[in-house]
Protein backbone atom coordinates (compact mmCIF):
# COMPACT_ATOMS: atom_id res chain seq x y z
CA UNK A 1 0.00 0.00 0.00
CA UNK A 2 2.79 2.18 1.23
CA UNK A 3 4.08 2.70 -2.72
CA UNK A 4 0.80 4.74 -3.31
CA UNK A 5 3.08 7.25 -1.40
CA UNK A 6 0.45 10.57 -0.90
CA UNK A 7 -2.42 9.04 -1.92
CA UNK A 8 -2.85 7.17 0.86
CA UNK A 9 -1.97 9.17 3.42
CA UNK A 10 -4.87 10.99 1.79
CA UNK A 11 -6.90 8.98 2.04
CA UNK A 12 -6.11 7.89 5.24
CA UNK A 13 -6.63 11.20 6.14
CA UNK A 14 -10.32 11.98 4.60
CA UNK A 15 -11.77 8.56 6.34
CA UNK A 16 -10.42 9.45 9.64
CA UNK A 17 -12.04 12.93 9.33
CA UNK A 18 -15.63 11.39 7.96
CA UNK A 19 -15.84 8.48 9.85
CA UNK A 20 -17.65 10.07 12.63
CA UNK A 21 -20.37 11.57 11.03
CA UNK A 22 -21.13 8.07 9.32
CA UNK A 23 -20.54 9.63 5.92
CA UNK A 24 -19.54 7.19 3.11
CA UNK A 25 -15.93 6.73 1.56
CA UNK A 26 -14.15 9.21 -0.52
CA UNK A 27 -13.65 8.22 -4.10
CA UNK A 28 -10.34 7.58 -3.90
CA UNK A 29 -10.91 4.95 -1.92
CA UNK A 30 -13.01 2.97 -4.32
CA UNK A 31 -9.73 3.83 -6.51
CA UNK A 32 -7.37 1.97 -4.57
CA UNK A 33 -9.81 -0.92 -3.94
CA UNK A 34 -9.80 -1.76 -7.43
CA UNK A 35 -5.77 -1.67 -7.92
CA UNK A 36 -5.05 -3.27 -4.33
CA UNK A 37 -5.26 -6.72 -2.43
CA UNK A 38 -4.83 -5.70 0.38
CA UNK A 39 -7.28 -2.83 0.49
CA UNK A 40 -10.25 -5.57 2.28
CA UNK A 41 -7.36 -5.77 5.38
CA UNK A 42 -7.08 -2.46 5.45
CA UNK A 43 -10.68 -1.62 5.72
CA UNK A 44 -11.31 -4.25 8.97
CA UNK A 45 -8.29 -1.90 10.75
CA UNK A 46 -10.29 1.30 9.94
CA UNK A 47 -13.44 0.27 10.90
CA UNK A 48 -12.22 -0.39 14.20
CA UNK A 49 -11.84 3.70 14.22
CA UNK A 50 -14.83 4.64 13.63
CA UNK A 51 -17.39 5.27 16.16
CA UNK A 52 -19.62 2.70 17.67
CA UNK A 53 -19.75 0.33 21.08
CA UNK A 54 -20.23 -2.67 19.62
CA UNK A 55 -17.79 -5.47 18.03
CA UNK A 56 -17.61 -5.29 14.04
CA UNK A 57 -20.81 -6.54 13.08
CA UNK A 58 -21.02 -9.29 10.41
CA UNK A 59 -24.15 -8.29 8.51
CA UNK A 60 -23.33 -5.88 5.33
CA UNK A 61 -25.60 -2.56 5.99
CA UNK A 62 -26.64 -3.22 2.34
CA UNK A 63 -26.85 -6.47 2.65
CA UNK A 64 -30.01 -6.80 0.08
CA UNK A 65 -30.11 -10.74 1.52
CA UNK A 66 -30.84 -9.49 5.02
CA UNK A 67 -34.60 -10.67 4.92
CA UNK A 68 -34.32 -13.11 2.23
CA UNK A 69 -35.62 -16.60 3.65
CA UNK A 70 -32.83 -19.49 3.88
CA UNK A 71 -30.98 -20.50 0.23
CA UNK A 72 -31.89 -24.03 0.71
CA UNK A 73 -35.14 -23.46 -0.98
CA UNK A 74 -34.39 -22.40 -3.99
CA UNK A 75 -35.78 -25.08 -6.74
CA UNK A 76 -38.33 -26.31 -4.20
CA UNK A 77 -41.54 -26.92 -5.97
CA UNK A 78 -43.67 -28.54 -2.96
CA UNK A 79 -43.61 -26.05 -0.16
CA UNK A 80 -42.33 -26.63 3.21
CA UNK A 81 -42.73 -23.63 5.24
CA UNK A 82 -40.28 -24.89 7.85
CA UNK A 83 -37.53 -24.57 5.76
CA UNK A 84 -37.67 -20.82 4.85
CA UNK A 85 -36.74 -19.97 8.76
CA UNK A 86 -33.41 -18.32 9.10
CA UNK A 87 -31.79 -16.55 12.00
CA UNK A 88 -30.40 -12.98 11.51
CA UNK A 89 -28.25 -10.53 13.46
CA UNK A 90 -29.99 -7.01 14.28
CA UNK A 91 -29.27 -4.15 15.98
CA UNK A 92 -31.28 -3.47 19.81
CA UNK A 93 -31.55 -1.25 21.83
CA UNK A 94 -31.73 -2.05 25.95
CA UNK A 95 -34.37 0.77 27.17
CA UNK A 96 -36.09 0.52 30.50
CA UNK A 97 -39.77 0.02 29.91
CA UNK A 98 -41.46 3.07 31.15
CA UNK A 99 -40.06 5.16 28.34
CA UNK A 100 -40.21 2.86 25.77
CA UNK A 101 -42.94 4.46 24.47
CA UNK A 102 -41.66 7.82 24.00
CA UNK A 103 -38.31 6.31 22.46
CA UNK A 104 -40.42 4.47 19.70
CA UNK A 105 -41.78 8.45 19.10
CA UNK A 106 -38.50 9.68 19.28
CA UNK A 107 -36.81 7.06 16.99
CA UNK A 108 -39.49 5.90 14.56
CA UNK A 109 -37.12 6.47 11.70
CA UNK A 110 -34.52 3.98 13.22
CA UNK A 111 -36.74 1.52 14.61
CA UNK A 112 -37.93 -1.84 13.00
CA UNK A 113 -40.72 -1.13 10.60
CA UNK A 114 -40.99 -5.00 8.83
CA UNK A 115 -44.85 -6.04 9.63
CA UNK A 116 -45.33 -9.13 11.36
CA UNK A 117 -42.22 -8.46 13.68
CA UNK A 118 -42.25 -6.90 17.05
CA UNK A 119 -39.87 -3.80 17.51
CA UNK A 120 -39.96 -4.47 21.09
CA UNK A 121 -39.27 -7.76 22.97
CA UNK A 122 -38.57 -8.97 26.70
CA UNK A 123 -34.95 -8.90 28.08
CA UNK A 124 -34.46 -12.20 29.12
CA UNK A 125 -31.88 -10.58 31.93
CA UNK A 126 -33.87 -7.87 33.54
CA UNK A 127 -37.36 -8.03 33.17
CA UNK A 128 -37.35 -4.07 33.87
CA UNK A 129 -35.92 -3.66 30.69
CA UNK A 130 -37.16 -4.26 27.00
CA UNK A 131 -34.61 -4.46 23.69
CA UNK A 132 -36.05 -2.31 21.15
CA UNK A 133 -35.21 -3.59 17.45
CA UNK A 134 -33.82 -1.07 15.29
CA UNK A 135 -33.81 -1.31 11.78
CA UNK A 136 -30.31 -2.95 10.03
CA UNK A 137 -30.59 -0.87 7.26
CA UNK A 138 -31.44 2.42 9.20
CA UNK A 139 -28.67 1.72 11.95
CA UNK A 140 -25.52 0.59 9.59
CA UNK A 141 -22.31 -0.99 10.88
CA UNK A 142 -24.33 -0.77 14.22
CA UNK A 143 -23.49 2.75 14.66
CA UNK A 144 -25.85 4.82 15.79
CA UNK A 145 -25.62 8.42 13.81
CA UNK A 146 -25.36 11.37 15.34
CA UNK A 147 -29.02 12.71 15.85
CA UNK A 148 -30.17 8.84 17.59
CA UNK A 149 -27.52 9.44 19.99
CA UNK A 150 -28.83 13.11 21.24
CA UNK A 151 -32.31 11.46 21.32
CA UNK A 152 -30.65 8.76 23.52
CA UNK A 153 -28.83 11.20 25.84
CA UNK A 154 -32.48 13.26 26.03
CA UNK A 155 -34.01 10.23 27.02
CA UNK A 156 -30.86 9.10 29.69
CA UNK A 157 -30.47 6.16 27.90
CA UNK A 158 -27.58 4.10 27.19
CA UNK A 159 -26.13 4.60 23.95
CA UNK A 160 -24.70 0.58 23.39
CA UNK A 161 -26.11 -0.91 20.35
CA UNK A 162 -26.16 -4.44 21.75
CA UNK A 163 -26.62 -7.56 19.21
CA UNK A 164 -30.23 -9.92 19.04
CA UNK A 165 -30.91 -12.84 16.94
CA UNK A 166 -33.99 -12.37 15.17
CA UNK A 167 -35.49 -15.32 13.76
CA UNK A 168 -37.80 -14.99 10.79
CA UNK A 169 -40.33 -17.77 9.48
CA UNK A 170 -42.43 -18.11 6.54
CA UNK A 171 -44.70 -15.87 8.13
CA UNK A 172 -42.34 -13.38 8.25
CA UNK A 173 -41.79 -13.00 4.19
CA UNK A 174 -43.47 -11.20 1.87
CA UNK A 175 -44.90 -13.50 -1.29
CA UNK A 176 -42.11 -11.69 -3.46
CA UNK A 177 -39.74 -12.73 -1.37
CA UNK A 178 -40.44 -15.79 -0.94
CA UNK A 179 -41.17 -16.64 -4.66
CA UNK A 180 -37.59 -14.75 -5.38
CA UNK A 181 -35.96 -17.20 -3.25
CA UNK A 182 -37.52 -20.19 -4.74
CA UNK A 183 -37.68 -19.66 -8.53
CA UNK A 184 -34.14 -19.64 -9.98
CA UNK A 185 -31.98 -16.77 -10.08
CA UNK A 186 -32.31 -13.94 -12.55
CA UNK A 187 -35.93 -15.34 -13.69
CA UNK A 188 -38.84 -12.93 -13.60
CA UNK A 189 -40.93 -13.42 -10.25
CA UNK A 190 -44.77 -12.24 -11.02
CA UNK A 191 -46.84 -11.93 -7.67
CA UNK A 192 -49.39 -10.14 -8.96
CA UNK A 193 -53.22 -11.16 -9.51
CA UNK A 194 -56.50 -10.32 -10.61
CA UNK A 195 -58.81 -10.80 -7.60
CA UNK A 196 -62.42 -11.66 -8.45
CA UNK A 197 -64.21 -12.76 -5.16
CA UNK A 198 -62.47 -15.07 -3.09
CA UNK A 199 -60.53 -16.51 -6.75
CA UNK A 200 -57.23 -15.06 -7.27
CA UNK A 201 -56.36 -15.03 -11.00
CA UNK A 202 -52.79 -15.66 -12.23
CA UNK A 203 -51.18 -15.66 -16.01
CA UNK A 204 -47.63 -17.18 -14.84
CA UNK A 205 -44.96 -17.31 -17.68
CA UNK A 206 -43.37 -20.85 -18.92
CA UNK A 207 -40.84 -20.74 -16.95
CA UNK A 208 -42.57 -20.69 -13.54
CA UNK A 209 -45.06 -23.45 -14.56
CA UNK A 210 -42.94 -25.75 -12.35
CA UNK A 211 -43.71 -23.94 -9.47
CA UNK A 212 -47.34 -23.12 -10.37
CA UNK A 213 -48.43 -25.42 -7.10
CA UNK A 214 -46.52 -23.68 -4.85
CA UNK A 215 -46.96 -20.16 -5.96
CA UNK A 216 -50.74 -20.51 -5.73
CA UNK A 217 -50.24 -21.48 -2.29
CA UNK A 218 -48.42 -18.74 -1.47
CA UNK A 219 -51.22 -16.41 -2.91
CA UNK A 220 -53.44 -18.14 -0.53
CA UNK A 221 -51.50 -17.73 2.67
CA UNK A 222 -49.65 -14.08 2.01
CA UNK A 223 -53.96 -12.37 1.20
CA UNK A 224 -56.53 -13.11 3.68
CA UNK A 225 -59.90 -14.22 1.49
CA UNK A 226 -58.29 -15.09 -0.87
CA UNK A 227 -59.08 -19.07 -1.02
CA UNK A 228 -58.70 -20.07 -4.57
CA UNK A 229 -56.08 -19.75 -7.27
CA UNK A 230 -56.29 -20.35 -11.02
CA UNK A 231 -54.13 -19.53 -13.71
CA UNK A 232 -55.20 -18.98 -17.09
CA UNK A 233 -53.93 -21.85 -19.55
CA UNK A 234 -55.36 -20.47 -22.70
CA UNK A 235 -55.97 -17.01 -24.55
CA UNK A 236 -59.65 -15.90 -24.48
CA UNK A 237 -62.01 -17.92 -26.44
CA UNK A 238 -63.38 -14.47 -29.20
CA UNK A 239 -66.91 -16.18 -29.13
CA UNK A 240 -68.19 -16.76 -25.43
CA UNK A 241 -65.08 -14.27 -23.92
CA UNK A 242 -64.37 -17.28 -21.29
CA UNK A 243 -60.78 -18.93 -21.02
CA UNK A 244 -59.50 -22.06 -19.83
CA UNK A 245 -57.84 -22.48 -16.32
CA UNK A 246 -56.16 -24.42 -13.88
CA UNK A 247 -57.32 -24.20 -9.96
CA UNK A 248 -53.71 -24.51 -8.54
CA UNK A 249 -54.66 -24.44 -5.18
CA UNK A 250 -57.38 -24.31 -2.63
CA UNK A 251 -60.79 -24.90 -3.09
CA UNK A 252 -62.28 -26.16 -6.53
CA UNK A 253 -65.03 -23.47 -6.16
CA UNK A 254 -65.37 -20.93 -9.17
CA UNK A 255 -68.65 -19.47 -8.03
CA UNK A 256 -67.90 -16.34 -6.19
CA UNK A 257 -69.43 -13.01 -5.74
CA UNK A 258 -67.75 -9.26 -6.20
CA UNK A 259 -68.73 -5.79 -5.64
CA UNK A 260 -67.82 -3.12 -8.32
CA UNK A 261 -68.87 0.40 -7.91
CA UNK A 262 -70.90 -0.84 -4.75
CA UNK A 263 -73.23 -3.05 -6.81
CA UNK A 264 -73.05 -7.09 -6.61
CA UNK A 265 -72.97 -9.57 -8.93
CA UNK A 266 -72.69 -13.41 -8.72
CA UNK A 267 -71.09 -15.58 -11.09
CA UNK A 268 -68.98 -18.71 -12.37
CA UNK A 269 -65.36 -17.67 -13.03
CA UNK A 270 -65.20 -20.68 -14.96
CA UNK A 271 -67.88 -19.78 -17.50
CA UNK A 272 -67.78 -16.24 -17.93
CA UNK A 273 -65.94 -13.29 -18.47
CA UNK A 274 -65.33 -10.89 -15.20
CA UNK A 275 -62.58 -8.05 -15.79
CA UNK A 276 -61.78 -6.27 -12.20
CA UNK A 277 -59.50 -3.59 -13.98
CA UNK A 278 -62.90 -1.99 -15.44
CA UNK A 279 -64.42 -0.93 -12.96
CA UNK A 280 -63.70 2.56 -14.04
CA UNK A 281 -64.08 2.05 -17.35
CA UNK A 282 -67.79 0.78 -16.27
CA UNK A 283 -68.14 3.55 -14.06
CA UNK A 284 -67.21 6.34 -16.32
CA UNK A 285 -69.84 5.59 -19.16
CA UNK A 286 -72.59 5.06 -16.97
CA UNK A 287 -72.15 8.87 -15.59
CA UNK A 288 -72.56 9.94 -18.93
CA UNK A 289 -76.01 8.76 -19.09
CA UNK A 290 -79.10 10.31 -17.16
CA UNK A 291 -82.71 8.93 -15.81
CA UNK A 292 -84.77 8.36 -18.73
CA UNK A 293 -81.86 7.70 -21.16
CA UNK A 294 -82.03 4.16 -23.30
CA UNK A 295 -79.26 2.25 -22.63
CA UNK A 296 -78.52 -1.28 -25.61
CA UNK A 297 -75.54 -3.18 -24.67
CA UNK A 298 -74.22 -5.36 -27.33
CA UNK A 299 -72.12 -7.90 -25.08
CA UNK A 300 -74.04 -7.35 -21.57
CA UNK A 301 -71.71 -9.92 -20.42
CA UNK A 302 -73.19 -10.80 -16.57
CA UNK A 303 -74.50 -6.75 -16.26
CA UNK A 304 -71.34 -4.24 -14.94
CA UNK A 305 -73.03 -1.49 -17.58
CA UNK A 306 -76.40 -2.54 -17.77
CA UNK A 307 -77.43 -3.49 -14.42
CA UNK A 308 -75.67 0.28 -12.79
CA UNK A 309 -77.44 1.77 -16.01
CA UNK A 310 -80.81 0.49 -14.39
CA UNK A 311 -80.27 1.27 -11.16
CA UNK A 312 -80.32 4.96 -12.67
CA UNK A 313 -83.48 4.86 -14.22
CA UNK A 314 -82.47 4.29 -17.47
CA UNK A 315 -84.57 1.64 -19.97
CA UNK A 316 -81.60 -1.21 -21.18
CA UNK A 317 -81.53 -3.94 -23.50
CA UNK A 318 -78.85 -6.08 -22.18
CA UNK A 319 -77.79 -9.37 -24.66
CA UNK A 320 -75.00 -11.64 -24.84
CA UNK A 321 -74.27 -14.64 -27.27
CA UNK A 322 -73.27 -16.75 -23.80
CA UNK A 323 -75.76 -18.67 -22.45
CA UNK A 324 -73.54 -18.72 -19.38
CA UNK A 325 -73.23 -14.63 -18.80
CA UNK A 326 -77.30 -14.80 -20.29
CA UNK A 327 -78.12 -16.73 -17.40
CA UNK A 328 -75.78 -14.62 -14.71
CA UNK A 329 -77.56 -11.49 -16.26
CA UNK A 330 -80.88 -12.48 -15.49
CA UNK A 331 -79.72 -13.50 -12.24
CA UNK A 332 -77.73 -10.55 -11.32
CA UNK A 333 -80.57 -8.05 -12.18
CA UNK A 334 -83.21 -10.23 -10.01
CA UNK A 335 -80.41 -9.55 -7.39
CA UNK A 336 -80.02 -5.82 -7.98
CA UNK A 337 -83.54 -5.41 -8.35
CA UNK A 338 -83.76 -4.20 -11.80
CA UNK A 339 -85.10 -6.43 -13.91
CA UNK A 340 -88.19 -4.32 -14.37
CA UNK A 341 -86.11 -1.96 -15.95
CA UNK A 342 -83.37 -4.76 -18.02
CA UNK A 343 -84.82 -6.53 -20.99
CA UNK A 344 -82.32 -9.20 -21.65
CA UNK A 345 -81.39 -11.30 -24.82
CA UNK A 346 -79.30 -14.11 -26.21
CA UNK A 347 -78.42 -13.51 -29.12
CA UNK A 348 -75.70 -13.08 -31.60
CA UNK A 349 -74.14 -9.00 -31.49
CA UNK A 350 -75.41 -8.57 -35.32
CA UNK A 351 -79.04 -10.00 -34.49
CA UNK A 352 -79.40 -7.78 -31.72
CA UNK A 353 -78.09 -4.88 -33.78
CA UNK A 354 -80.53 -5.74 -36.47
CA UNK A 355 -83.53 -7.30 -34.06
CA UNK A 356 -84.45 -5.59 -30.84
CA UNK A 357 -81.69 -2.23 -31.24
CA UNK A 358 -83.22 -1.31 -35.07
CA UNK A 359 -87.14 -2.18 -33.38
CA UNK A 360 -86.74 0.55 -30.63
CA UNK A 361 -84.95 2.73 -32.76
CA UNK A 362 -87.36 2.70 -35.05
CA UNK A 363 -90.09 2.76 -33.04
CA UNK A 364 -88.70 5.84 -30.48
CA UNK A 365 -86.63 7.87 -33.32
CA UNK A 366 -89.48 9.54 -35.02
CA UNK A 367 -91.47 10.44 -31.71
CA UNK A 368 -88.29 12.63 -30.79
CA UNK A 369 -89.49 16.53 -31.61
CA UNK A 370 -86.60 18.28 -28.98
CA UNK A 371 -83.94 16.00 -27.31
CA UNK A 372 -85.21 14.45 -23.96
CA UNK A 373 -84.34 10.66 -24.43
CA UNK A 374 -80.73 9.80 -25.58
CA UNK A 375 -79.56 6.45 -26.90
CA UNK A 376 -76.35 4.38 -25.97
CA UNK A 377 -75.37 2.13 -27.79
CA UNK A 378 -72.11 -0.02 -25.59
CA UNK A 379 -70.46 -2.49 -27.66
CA UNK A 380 -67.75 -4.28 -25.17
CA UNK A 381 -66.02 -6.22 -27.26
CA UNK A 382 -62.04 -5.30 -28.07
CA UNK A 383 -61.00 -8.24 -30.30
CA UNK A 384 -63.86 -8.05 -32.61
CA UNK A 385 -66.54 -4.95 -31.98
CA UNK A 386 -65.18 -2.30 -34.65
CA UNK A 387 -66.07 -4.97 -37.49
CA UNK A 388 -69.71 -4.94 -36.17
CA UNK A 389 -69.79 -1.53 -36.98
CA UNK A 390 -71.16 -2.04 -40.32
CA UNK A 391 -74.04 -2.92 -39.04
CA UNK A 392 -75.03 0.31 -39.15
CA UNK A 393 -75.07 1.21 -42.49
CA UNK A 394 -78.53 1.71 -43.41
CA UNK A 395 -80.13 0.22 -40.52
CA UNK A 396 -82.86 2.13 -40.19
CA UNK A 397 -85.04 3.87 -42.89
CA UNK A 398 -86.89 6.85 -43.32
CA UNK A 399 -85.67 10.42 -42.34
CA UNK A 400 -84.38 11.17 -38.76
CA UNK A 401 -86.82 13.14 -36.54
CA UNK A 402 -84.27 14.71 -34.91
CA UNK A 403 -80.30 14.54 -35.71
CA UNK A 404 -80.14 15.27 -31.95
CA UNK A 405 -81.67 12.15 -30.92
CA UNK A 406 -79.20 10.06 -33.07
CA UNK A 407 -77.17 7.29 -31.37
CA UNK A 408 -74.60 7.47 -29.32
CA UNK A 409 -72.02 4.39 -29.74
CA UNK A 410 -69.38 3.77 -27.07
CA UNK A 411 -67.27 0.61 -29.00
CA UNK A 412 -63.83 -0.77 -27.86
CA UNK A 413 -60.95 -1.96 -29.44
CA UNK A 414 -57.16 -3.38 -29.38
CA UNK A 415 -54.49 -1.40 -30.88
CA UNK A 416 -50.72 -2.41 -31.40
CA UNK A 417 -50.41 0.91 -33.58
CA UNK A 418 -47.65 3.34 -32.76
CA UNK A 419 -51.01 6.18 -32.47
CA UNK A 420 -53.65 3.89 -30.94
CA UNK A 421 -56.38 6.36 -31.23
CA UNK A 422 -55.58 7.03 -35.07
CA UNK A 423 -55.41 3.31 -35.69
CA UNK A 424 -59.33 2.68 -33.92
CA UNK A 425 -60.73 5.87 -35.37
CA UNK A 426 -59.33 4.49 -39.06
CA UNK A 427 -60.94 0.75 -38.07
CA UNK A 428 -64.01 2.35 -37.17
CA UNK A 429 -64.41 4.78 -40.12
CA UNK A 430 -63.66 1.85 -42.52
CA UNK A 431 -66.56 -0.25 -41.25
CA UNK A 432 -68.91 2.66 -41.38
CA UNK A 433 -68.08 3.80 -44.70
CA UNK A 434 -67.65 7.45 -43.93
CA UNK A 435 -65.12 10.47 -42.44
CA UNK A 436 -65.52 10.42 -38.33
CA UNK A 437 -62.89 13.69 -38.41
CA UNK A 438 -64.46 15.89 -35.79
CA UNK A 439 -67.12 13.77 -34.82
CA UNK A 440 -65.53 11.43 -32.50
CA UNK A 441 -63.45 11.31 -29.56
CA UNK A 442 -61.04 8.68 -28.33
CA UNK A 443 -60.64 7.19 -24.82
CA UNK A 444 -57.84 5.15 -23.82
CA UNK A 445 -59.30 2.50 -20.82
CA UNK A 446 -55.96 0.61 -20.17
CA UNK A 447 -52.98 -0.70 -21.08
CA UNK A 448 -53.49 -4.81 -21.72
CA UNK A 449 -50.07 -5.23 -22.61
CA UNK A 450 -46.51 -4.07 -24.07
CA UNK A 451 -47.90 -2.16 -26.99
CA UNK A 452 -51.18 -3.48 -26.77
CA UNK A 453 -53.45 -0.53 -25.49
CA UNK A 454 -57.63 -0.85 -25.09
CA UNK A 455 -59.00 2.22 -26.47
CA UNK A 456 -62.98 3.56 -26.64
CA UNK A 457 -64.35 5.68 -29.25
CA UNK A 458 -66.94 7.77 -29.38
CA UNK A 459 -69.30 9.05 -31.64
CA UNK A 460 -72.75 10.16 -32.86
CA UNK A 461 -73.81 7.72 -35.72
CA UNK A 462 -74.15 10.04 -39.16
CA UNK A 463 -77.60 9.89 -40.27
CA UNK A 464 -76.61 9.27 -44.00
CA UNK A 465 -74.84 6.52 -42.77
CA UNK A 466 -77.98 5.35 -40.23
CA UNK A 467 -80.93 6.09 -42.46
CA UNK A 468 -81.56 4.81 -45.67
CA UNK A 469 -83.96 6.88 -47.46
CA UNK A 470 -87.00 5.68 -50.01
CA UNK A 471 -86.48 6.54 -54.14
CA UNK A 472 -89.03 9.18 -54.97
CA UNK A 473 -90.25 6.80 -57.71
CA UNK A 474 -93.15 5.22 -56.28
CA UNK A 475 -94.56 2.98 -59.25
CA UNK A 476 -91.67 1.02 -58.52
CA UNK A 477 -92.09 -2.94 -57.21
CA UNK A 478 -92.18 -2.61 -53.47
CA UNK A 479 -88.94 -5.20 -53.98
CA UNK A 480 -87.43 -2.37 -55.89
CA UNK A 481 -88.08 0.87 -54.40
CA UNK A 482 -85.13 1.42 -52.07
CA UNK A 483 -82.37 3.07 -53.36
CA UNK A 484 -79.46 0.88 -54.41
CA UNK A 485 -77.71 -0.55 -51.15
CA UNK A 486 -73.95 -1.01 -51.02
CA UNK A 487 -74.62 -3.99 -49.32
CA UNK A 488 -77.23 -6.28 -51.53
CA UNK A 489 -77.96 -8.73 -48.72
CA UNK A 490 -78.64 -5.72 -46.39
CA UNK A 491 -81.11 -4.58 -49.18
CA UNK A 492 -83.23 -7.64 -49.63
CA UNK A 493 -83.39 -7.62 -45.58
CA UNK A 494 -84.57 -3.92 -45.87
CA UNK A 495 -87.20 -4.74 -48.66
């Protein structure tokens, strides 16, 4: 060391003049370390001179392994909670118990903070006393800083940081931790879930598969309620919007209830589709509709627009191709107490469209002399509910009563584009047939994956594009006297 001449008695120097406020080590330090053997000897003498009353403590203050359960169970794919215990070394504080109290005040930055473990314990040697825990990474090298030891000498209490053995079960761990220590190192750990009722929902990656048992046990132990876990084994099935899954632990029960927006629903996890994550998304178009308002949702699914919709006065006509959800709808509004107010289908989206939707419209349009009674038209259905737009072209005919009164569609959508709400508006304006520039706004409802956003749009149906109107030649055939239809099918079902 000595032929670094000046530079170490430099640094020398600095670390002597530091060490006492606890401040880290100059640069040159790091420096030396990386040109030097001998620099780890070194550091045990000067550590020695800084301040603190206790022997050199063996824990790293950054250790990051500090609460990590024991190594042995990493690849362990049956779980034995009795071998994540582990005992660590952690700083404590000896504090007679009347003014324990007012040292937990004094020190709350320093002490223990980990739920699950007690900050203060018995001293097994004076049962006057109690050893508060302080927090390893908040106390390092067991030196108390500056500002704990004028709290200390406020307080007349002994400055010693003494050592205690802490011992930390399964219990103890957080399900991160305890899934970082299992899976192998460097893999992604994912302990995140959809909750739906008393059914956690998992999509776990390939590689933790092996481990699918034992992380759905964790879930279960590490989130009070929480009493089943599945994890999704297949994408969602376009036609009923149900996936497969795997119950990988607890109870095989997928009927379970939920609350959104402080309305309930029952239903079969298994059978139909239940997102959590739109709640908002639910809650937000609902407020845009008032008491008297007509409310057709495309793909109801078991109610979260329809059934809120109702319980605001509004008229709905709720369908979904599912006989599952169809059946959970029904139910769910008995429940609610709407089902004055919810006429329900099951039925294919274009049927509806075409059926029940183009029967009220054309029954309610025409009565419309000054805009009281607005239609919504919700059509829930990302993967596929922008093609379904083309429905209406031409669906009704006649003139419009009021362009006021037209319908209002709310229709989702995917989007991998680089400008998602371009790339919908474009979709949407396709299936129409006609420019939505200016008439249409964009919403985006969530993020479903790495460029993969959900996105709603907006927008008034155009009446040219609604309304079909009759030739003026009326010697025609009945067959014959609409005017020529882009769409022959959708003329012969207009004739």
């Amino acid at each position: 060391l000595w032929r670094f001449g000046y530079s170490a008695r430099l640094l020398k120097t600095n670390h002597f003049r530091t060490a006492a406020s606890n401040t880290s080590f100059p640069a040159v330090w790091m420096l030396l370390a990386q040109h030097s053997g001998r620099i780890p000897g070194l550091f045990v003498v000067v550590k020695k001179n800084t301040f603190s009353t206790m022997p050199e403590s063996v824990e790293d203050k950054t250790d990051p392994e500090l609460y990590s359960p024991h190594p042995g169970v990493r690849g362990m794919t049956l779980l034995d909670r009795e071998a994540f215990k582990r005992t660590v070394v952690v700083p404590a504080l000896k504090v007679k118990k009347e003014i324990v109290n007012s040292l937990l005040k004094s020190l709350k930055q320093s002490v223990l903070q980990r739920p699950g473990l007690k900050r203060v314990v018995e001293d097994p040697e004076d049962e006057e006393s109690r050893l508060v825990i302080l927090d390893p990474h908040k106390i390092p090298e067991f030196s108390l800083g500056e500002s704990e030891q004028q709290v200390l000498k406020q307080l007349s209490v002994d400055p010693e940081v003494s050592r205690y053995n802490l011992e930390l079960t399964y219990e103890n761990f957080k399900s991160e931790e305890i899934l970082r220590a299992v899976l192998p190192e460097g893999q992604e750990v994912t302990s995140g879930f959809s909750r739906v009722g008393h059914i956690a929902h998992l999509n776990l990656r390939d590689h933790q598969l092996p481990y699918r048992h034992l992380i759905g046990q964790v879930i279960i132990d590490k989130n009070p309620g929480i009493s089943c876990v599945v994890n999704k084994t297949n994408i969602i099935d376009s036609t009923y919007r149900n996936f497969e899954m795997e119950v990988l632990a607890g109870e095989n029960n997928l009927v379970t209830k939920v609350k959104e927006n402080n309305i309930a629903y029952e239903l079969d996890f298994s059978k139909v589709y239940w997102n959590p994550r739109l709640s908002t998304e639910h809650s937000r178009v609902v407020e845009l509709l008032k008491p008297g308002d007509v409310l057709f949702d495309v793909f109801a699914g078991i109610g979260p627009f329809a059934i809120p919709a109702a319980k605001k006065r509004c008229r709905v006509f709720a369908n979904d191709l599912n006989p599952e959800s169809y059946k959970w709808l029904l139910h769910n509004c008995k429940l609610n107490k709407v089902d004055t107010r919810v006429t329900a289908f099951n039925m294919d989206g274009r049927d509806f469209l075409r059926g029940p939707v183009r029967e009220e419209l054309s029954k309610e349009l025409p009565l419309l002399k000054e805009q009281k009674t607005a239609f919504h038209i919700v059509m829930n259905l990302p993967a596929l509910a922008v093609e379904f737009l083309d429905v209406f072209r031409h669906l009704l005919v006649g003139e419009p009563g009021s362009t006021a009164g037209l319908p209002t569609v709310h229709c989702y959508g995917f989007s991998k584009h680089e400008n998602p709400a371009k790339d919908i508006q474009e979709r949407a304006e396709a299936s129409l047939g006609t420019s939505l520039d200016g008439r249409c706004s964009t919403y985006q409802v969530r993020n479903v994956a790495p460029n993969k956003e959900m996105l709603c749009i907006t927008f008034q149906v155009p009446a040219d594009v609604l309304y079909k109107r009759p030739c003026p030649d009326e010697a025609k055939p009945a067959s014959k006297r609409l005017c020529t239809s882009q769409d022959s099918s959708e003329e012969k079902l207009l004739s």
